[in-house]
N, C-alpha and C. Protein backbone atom coordinates (compact mmCIF):
# COMPACT_ATOMS: atom_id res chain seq x y z
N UNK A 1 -4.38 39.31 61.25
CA UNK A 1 -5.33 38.24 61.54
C UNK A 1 -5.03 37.00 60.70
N UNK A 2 -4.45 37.31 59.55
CA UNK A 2 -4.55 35.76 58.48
C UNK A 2 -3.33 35.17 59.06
N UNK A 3 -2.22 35.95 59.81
CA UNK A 3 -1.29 35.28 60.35
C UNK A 3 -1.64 34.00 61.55
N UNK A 4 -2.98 34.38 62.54
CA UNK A 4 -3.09 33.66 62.75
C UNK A 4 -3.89 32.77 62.86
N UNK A 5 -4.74 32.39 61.36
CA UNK A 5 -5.38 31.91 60.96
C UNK A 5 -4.84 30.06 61.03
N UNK A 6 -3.46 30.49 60.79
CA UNK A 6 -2.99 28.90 60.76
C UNK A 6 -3.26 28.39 61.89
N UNK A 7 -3.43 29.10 63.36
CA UNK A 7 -2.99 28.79 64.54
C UNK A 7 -4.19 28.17 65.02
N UNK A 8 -5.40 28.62 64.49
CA UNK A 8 -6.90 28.50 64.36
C UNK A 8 -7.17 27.25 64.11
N UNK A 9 -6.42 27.12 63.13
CA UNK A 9 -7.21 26.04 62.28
C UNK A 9 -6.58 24.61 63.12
N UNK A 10 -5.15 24.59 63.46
CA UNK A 10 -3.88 23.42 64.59
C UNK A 10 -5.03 23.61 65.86
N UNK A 11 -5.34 24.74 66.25
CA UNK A 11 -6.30 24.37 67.31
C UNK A 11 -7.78 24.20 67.14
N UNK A 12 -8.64 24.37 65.94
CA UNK A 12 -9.56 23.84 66.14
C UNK A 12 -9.37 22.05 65.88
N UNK A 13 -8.52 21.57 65.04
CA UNK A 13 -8.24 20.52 64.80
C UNK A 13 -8.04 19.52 65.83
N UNK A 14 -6.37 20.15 66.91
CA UNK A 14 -6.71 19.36 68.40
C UNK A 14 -7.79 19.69 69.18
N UNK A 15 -8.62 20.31 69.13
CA UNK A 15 -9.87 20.19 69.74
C UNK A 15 -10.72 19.51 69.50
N UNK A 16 -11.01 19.45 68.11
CA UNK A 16 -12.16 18.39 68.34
C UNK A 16 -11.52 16.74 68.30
N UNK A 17 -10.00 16.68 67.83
CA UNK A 17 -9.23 15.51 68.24
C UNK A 17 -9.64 15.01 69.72
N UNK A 18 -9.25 16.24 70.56
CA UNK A 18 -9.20 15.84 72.20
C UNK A 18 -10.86 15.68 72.41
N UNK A 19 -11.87 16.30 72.06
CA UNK A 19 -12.99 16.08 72.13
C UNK A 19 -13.44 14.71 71.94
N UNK A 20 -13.31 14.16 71.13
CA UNK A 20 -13.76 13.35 70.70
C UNK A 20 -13.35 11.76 71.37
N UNK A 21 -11.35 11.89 71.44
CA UNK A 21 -10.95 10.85 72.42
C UNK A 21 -11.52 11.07 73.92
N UNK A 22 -11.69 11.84 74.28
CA UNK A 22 -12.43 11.80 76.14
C UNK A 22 -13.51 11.51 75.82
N UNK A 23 -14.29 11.88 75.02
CA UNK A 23 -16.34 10.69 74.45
C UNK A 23 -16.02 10.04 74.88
N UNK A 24 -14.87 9.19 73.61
CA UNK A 24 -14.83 7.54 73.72
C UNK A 24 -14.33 6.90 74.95
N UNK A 25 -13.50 7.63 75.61
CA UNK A 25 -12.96 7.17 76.58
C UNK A 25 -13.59 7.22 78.13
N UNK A 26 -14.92 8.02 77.74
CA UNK A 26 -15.72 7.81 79.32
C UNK A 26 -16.70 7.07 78.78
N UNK A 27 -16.93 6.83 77.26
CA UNK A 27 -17.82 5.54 77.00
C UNK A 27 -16.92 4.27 77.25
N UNK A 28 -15.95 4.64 77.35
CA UNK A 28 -14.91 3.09 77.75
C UNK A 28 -15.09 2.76 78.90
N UNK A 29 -14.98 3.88 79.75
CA UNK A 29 -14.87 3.36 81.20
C UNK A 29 -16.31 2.88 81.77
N UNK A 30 -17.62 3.56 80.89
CA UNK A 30 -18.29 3.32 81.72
C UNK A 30 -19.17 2.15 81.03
N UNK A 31 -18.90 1.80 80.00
CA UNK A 31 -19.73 1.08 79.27
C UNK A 31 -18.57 -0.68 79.15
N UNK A 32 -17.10 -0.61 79.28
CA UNK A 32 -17.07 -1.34 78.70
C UNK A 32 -16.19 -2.71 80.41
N UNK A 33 -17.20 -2.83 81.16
CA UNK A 33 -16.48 -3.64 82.05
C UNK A 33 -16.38 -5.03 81.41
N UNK A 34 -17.01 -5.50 80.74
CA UNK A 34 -16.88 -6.74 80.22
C UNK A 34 -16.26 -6.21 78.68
N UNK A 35 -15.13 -6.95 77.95
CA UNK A 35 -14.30 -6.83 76.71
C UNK A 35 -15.43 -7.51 75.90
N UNK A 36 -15.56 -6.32 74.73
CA UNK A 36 -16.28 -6.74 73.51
C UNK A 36 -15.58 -7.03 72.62
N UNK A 37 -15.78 -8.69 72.08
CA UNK A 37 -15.09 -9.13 71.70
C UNK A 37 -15.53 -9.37 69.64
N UNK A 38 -15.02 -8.52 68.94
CA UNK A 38 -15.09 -8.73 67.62
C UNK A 38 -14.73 -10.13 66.96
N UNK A 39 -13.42 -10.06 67.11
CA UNK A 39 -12.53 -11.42 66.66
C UNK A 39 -11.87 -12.08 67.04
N UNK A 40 -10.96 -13.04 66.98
CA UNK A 40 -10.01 -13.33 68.08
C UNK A 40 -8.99 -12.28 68.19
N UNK A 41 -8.51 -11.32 67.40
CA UNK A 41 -7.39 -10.32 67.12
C UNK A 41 -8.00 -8.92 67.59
N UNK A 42 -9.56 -8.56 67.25
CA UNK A 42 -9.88 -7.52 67.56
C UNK A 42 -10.91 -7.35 68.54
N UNK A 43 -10.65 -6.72 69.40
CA UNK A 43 -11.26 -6.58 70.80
C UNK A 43 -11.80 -5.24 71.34
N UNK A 44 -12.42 -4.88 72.28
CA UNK A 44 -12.29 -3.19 73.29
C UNK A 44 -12.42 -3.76 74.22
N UNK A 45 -11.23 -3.42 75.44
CA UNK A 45 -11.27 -3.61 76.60
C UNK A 45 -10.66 -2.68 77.29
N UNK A 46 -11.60 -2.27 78.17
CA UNK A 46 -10.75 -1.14 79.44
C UNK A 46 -9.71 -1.43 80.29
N UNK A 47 -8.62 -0.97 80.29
CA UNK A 47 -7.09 -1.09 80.45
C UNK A 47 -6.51 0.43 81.24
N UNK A 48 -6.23 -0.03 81.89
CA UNK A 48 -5.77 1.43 83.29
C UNK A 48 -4.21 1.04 82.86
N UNK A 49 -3.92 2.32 81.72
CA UNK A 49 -2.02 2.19 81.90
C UNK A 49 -1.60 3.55 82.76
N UNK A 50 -0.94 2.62 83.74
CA UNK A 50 -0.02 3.76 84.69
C UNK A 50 1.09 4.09 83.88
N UNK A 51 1.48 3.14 82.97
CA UNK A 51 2.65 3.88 82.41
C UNK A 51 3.30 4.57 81.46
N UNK A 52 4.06 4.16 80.40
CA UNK A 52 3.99 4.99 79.12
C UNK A 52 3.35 4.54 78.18
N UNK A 53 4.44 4.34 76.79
CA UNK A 53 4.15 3.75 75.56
C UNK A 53 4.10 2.19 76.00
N UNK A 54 3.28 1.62 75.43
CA UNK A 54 2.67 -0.05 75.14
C UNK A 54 3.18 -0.10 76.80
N UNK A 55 2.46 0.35 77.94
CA UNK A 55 2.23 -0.23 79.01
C UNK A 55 3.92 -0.16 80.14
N UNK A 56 4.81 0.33 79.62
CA UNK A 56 6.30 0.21 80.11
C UNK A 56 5.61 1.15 81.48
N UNK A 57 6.95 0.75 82.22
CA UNK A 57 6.59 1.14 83.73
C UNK A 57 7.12 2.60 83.72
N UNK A 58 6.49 3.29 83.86
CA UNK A 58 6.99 4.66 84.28
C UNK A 58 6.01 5.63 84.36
N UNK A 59 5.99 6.92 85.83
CA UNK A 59 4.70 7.42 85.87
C UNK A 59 4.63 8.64 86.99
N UNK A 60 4.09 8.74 87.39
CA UNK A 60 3.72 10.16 88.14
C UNK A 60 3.92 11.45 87.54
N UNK A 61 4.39 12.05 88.41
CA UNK A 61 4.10 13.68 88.40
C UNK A 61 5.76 14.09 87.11
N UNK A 62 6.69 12.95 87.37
CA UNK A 62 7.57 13.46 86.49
C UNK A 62 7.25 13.16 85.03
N UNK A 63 6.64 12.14 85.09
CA UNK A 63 5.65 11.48 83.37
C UNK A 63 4.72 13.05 83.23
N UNK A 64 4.12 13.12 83.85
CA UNK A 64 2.93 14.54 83.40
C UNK A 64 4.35 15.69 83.20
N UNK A 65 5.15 15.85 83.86
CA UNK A 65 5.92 17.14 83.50
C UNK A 65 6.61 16.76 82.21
N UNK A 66 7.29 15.61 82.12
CA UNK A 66 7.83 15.40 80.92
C UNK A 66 6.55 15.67 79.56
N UNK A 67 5.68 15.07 79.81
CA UNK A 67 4.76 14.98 78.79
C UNK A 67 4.85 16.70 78.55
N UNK A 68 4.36 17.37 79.73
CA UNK A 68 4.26 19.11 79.53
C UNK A 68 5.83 19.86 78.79
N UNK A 69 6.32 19.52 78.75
CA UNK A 69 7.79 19.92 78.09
C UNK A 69 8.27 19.74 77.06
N UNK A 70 7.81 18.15 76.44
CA UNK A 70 7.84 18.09 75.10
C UNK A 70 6.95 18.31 74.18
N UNK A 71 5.59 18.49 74.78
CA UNK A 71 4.67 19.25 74.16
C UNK A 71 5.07 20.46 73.62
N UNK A 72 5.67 21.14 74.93
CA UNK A 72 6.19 22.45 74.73
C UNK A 72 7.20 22.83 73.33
N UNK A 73 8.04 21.88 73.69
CA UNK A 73 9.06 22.12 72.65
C UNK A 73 8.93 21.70 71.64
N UNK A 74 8.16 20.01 71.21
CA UNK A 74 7.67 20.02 69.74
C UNK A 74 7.06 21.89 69.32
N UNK A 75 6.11 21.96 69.90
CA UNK A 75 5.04 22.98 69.06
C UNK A 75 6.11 24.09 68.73
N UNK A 76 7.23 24.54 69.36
CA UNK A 76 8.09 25.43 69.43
C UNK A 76 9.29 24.80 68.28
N UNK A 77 9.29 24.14 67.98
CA UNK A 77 10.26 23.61 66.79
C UNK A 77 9.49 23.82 65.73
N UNK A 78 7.98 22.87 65.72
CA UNK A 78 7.39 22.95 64.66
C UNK A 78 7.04 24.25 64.25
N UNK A 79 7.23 25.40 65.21
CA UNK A 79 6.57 26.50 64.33
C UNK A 79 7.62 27.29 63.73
N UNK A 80 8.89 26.87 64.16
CA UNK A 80 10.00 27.40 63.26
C UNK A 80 10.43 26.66 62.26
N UNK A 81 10.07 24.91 62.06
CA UNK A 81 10.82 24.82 61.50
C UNK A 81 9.61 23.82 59.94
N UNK A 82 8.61 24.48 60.25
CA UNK A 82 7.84 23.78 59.40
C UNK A 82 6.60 24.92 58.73
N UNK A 83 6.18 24.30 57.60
CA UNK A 83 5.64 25.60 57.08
C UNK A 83 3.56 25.34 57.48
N UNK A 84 3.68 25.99 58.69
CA UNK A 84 2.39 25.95 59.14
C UNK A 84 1.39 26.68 58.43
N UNK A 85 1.64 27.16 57.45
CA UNK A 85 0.30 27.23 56.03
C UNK A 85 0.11 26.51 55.36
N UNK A 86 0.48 25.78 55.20
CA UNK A 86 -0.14 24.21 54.64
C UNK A 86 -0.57 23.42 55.12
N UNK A 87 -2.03 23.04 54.43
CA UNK A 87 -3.09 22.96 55.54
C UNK A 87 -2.68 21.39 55.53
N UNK A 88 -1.83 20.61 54.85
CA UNK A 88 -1.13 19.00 55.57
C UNK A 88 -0.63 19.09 56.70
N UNK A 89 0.37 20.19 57.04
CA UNK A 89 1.53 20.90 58.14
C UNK A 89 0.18 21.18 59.53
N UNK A 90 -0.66 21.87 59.33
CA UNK A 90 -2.17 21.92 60.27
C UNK A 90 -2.75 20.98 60.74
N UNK A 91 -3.10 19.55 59.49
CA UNK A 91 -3.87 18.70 60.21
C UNK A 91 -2.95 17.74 61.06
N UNK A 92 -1.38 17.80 60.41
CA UNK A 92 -0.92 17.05 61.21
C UNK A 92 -0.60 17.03 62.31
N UNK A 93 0.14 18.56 62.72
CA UNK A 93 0.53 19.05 64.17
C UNK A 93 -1.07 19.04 65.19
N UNK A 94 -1.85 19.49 64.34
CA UNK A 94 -3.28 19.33 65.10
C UNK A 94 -3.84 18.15 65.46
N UNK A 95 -3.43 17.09 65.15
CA UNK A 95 -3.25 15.37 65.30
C UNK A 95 -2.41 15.05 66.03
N UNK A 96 -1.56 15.16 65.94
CA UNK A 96 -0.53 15.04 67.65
C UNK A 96 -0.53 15.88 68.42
N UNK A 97 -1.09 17.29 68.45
CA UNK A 97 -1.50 18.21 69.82
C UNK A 97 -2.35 17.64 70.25
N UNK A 98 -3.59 16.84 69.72
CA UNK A 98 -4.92 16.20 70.50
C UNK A 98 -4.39 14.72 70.64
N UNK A 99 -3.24 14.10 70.70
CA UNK A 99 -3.27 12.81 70.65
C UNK A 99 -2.16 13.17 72.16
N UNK A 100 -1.28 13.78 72.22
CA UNK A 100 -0.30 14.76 73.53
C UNK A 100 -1.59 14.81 74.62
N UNK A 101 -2.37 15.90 74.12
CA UNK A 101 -3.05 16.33 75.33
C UNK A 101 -3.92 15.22 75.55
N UNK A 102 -4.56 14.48 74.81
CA UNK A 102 -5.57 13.49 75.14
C UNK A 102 -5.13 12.56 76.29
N UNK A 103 -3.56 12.54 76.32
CA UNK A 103 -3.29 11.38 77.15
C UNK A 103 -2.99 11.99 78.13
N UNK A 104 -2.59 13.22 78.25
CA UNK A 104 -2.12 14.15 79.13
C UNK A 104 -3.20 14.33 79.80
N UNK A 105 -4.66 14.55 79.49
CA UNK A 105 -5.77 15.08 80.27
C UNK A 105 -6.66 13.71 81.01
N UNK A 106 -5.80 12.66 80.49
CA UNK A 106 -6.57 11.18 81.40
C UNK A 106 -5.46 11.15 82.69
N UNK A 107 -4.25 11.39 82.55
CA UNK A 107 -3.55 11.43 83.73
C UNK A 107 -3.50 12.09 84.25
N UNK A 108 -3.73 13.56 84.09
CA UNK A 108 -4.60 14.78 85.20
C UNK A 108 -6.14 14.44 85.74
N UNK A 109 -6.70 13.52 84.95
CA UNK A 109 -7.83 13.25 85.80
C UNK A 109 -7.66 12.09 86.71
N UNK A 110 -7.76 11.21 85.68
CA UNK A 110 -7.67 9.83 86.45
C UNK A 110 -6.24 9.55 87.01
N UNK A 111 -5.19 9.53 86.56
CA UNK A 111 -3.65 9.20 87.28
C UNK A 111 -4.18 8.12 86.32
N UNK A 112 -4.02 7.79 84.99
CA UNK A 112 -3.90 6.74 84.50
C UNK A 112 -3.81 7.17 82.85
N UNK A 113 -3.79 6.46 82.19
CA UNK A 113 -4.51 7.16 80.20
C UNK A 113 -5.38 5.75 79.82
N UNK A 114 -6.84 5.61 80.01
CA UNK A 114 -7.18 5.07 79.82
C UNK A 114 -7.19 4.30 78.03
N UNK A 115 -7.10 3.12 78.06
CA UNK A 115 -6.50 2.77 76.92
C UNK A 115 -7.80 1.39 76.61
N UNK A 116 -8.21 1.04 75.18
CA UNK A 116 -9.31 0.35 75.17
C UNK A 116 -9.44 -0.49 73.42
N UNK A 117 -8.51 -0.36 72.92
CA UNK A 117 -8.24 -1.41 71.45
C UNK A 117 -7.38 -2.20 71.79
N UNK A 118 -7.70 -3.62 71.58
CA UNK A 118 -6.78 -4.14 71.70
C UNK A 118 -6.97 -4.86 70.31
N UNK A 119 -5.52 -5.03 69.54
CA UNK A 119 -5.50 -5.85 68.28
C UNK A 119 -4.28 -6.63 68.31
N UNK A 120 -4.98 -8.11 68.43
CA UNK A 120 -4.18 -9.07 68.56
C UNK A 120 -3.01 -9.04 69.90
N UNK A 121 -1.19 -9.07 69.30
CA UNK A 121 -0.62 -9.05 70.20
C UNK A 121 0.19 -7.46 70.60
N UNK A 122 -0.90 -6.81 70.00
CA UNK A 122 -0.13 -5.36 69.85
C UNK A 122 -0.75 -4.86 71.60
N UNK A 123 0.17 -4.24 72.49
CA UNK A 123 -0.55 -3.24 73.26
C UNK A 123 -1.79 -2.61 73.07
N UNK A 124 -2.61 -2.86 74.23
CA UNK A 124 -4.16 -2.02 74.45
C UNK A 124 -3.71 -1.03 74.36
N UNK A 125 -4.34 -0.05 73.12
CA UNK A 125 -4.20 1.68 72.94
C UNK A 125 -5.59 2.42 72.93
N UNK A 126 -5.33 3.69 72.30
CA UNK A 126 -6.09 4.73 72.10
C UNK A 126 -6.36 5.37 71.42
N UNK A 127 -7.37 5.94 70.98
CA UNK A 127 -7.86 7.03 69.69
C UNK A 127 -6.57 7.92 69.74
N UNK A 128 -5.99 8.49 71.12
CA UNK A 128 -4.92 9.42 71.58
C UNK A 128 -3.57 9.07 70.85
N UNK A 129 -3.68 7.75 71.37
CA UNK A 129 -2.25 6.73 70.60
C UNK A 129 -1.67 7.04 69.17
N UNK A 130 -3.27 6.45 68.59
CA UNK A 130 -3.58 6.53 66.83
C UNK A 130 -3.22 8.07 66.37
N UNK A 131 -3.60 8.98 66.90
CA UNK A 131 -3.02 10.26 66.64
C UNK A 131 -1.89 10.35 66.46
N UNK A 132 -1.38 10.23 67.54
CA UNK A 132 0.34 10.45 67.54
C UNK A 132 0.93 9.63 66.83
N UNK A 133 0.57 8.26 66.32
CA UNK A 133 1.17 7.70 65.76
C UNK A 133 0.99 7.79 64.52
N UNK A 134 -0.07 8.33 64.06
CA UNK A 134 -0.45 8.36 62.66
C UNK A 134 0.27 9.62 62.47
N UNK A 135 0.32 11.15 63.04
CA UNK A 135 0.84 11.95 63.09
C UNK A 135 2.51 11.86 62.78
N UNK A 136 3.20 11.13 63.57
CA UNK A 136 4.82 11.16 63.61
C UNK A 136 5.00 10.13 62.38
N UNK A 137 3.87 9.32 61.71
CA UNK A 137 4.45 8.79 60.31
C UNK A 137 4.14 9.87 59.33
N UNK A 138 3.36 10.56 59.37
CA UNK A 138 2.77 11.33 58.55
C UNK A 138 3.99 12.54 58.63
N UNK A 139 4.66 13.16 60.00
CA UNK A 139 5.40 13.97 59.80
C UNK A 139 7.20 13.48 58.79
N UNK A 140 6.92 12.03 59.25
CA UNK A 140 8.36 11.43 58.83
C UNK A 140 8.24 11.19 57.05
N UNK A 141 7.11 10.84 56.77
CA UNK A 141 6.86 10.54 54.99
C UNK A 141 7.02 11.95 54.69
N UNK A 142 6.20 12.93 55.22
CA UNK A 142 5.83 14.24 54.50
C UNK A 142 6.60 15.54 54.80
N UNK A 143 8.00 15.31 55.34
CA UNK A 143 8.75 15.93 56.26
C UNK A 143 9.34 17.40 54.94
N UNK A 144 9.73 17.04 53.43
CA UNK A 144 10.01 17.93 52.74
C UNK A 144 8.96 18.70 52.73
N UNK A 145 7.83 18.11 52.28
CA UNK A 145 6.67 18.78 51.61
C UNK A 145 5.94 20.28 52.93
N UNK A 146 6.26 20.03 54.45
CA UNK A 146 6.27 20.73 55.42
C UNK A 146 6.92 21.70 55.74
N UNK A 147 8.58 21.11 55.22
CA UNK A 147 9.23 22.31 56.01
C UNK A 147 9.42 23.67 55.64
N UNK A 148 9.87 24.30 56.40
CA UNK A 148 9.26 25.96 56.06
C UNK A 148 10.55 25.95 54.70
N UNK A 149 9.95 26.96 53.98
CA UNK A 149 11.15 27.65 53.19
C UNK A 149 11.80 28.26 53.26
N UNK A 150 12.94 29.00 53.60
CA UNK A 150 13.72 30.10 53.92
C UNK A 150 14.46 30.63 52.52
């Protein structure tokens, strides 16, 4: 059982990750037809991306399979090649499993990943976004301190 205690903890983590981005994101759609506007730089506006990263054109059923495959195979690297008892190694993979599926489960619903920060001249993103991105710096700074020992 304590073996898979780690596994527990990566999935309660993307869960309430993914929980929490679909809230915000059907409070986006349904609350935000007019852009609330903070500053001139910081904004929320509802943004339908058909495509990938920062809006690039690319999409359908081969975007959802790709997305399903490298999901696949990150989690399958990371569990060989990183030391998933450390609960840094947990919150992080559990931060990009809910930031993966978050975007993954707006384009199984909607055919879109609804996207709703906009700051300044950066691409309209997502709580989903911020995951993964905070995640893949976090794996790249903290990459010794993770990997498994042999």
């Amino acid at each position: 059982m304590k073996k898979l205690l780690k596994y527990f903890i990566i999935f309660d983590i993307a869960l309430v990750g993914i929980v929490i981005d679909f809230l915000i994101k059907r409070m986006a759609i349904q609350n935000l037809t007019d852009p609330i506007i903070f500053t001139d730089w910081l904004k929320l506006v509802f943004v339908k991306n058909f495509g990938i990263a920062f809006g690039l054109p690319f999409g359908g059923v081969w975007l959802i399979l790709t997305n399903i495959v490298l999901l696949l195979a990150l989690i399958i690297y990371f569990s060989y090649k990183l030391n998933l008892n450390k609960p840094l190694t947990q919150i992080i993979i559990g931060l990009l499993i809910a930031g993966a599926l978050g975007n993954l489960i707006d384009r199984l619903i909607y055919g879109y990943v609804v996207d709703y920060i906009s700051i300044g001249w950066w691409p309209v993103f997502n709580l989903a976004d911020a995951f993964i991105t905070l995640s893949v710096f976090l794996i790249i700074v903290f990459y010794d301190k993770m990997k498994e020992t042999n």
